[in-house]
Protein backbone atom coordinates (compact mmCIF):
# COMPACT_ATOMS: atom_id res chain seq x y z
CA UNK A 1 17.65 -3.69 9.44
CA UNK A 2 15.03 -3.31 6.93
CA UNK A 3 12.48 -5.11 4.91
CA UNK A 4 12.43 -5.45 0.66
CA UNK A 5 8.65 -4.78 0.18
CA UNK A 6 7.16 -6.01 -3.78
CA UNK A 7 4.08 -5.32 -4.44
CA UNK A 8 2.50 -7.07 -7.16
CA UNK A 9 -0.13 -7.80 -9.67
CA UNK A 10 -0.93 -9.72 -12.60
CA UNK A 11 -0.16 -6.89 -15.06
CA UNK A 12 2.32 -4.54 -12.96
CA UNK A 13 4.63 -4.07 -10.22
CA UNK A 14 2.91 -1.66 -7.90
CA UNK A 15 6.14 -1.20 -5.43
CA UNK A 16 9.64 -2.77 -5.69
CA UNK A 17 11.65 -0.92 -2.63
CA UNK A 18 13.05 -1.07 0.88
CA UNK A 19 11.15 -0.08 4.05
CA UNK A 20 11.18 0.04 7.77
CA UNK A 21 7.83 -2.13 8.39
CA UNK A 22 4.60 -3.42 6.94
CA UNK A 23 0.64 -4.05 8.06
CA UNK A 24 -0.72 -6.00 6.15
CA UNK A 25 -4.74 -6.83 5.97
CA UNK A 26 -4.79 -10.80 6.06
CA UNK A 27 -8.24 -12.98 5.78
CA UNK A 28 -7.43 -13.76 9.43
CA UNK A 29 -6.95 -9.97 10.32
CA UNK A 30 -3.89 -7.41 10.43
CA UNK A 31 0.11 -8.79 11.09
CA UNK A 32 2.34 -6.04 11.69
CA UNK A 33 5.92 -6.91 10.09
CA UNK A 34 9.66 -5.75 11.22
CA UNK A 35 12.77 -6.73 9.64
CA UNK A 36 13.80 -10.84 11.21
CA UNK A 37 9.77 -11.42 10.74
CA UNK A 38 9.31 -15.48 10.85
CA UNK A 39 8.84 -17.25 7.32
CA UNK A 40 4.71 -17.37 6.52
CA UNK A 41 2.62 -17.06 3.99
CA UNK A 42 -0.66 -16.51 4.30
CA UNK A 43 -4.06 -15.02 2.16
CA UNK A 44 -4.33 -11.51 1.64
CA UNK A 45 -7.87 -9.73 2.08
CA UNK A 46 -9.31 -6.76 0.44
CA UNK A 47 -8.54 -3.89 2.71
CA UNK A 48 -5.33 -1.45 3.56
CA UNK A 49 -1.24 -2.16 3.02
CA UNK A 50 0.27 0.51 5.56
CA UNK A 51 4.05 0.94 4.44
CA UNK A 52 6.28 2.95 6.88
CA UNK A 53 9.41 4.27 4.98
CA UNK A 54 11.22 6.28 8.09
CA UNK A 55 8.69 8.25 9.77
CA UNK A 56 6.10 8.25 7.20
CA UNK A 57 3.51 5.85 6.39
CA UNK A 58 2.32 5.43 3.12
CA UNK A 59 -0.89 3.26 2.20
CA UNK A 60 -2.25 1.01 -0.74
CA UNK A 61 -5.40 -0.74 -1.32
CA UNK A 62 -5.15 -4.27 -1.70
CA UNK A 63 -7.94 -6.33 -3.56
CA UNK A 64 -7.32 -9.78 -2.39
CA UNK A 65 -4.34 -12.60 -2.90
CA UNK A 66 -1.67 -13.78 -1.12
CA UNK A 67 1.38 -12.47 0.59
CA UNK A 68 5.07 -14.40 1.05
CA UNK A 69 7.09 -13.25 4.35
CA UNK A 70 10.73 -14.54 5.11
CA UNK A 71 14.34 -13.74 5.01
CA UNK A 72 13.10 -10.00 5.58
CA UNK A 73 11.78 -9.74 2.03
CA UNK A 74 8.02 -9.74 1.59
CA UNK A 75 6.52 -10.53 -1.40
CA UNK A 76 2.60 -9.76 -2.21
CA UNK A 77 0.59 -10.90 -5.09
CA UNK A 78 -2.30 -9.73 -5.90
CA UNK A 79 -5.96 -8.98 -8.03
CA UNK A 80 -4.98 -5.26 -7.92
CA UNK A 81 -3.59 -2.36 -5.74
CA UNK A 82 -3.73 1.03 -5.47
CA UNK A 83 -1.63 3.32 -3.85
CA UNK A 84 -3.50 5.81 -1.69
CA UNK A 85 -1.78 8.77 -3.24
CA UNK A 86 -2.65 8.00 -6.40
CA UNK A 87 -6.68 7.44 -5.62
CA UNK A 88 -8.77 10.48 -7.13
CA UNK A 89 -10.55 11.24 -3.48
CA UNK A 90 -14.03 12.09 -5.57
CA UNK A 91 -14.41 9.14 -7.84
CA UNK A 92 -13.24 6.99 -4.66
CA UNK A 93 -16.07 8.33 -2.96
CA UNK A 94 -18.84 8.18 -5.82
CA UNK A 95 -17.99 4.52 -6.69
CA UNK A 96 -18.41 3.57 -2.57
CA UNK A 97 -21.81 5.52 -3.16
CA UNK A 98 -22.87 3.68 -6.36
CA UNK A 99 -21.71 0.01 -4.20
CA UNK A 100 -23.48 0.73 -1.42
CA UNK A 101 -26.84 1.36 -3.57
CA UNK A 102 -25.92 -1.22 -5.85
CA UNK A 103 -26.00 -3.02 -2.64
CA UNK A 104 -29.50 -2.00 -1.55
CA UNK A 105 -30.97 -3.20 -4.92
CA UNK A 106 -29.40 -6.57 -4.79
CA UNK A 107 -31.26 -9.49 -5.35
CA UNK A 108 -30.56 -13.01 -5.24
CA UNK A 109 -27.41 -14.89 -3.44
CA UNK A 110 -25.26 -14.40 -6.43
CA UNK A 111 -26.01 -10.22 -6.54
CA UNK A 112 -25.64 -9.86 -2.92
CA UNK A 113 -22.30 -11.76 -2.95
CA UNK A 114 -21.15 -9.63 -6.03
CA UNK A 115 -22.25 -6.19 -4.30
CA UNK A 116 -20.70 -6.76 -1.55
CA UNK A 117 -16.95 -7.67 -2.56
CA UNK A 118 -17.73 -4.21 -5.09
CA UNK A 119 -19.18 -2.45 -1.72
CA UNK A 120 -15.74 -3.72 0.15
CA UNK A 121 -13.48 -2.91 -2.75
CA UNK A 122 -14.37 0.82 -2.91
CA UNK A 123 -14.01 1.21 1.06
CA UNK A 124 -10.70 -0.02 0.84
CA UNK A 125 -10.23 2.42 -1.64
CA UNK A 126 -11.33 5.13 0.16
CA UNK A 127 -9.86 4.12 3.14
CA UNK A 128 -6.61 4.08 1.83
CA UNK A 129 -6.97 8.17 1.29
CA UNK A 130 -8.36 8.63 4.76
CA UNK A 131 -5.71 6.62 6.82
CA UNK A 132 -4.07 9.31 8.97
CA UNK A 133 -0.64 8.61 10.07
């Protein structure tokens, strides 16, 4: 059996195939997902989509939204994605740099809250090139 994987967001679709299994980064932590999953739907947090296609896994940064599970199709929405293969390794790294001082400098509830959904953004980012199989 296997699972039809969509990934999507507001201006593209990011993946539109078939795979063996899914972990997914949900606000209430990770849910691994084989093909005869039960129906849910739940929110989708910033942080990794591991995609295993045989014996490979593949990876994507998600930025937040909400994923549909059931009749072994699973359907994700959301702000943006990225797959890790396509992430340039060096900008990945400066832009963590630049949110982690960004940060530092923060003032005020509304600057910290910013910095730190930019700070958690670009470690999903670069996360998604590190992931080791």
């Amino acid at each position: 059996m296997i699972l039809s994987l969509c990934v999507l967001t507001p201006n593209r679709i990011v993946w539109d195939s078939e795979v063996k299994e899914i972990i997914l980064s949900t606000n209430s932590g990770q849910i691994g997902v084989l093909p005869n999953h039960a129906p849910i739907a739940t929110a989708v947090d910033i942080g990794i989509l591991r995609i295993r296609l045989n014996d490979q896994w593949l990876t994507m940064a998600l930025m937040g939204g909400f994923a549909r599970i059931g009749n072994n199709e699973v359907t994700v929405l959301v702000n943006d994605a990225e797959k890790g293969s396509d992430i340039d390794p060096q900008e990945a790294q400066q832009t963590l740099e630049i949110a982690e001082a960004n940060l530092r400098k923060a003032e005020g509830k509304r600057q910290i809250i910013e910095a730190n959904l930019a700070l958690r953004r670009a470690r999903a980012r670069v996360e998604a090139i590190n992931v080791i199989s």
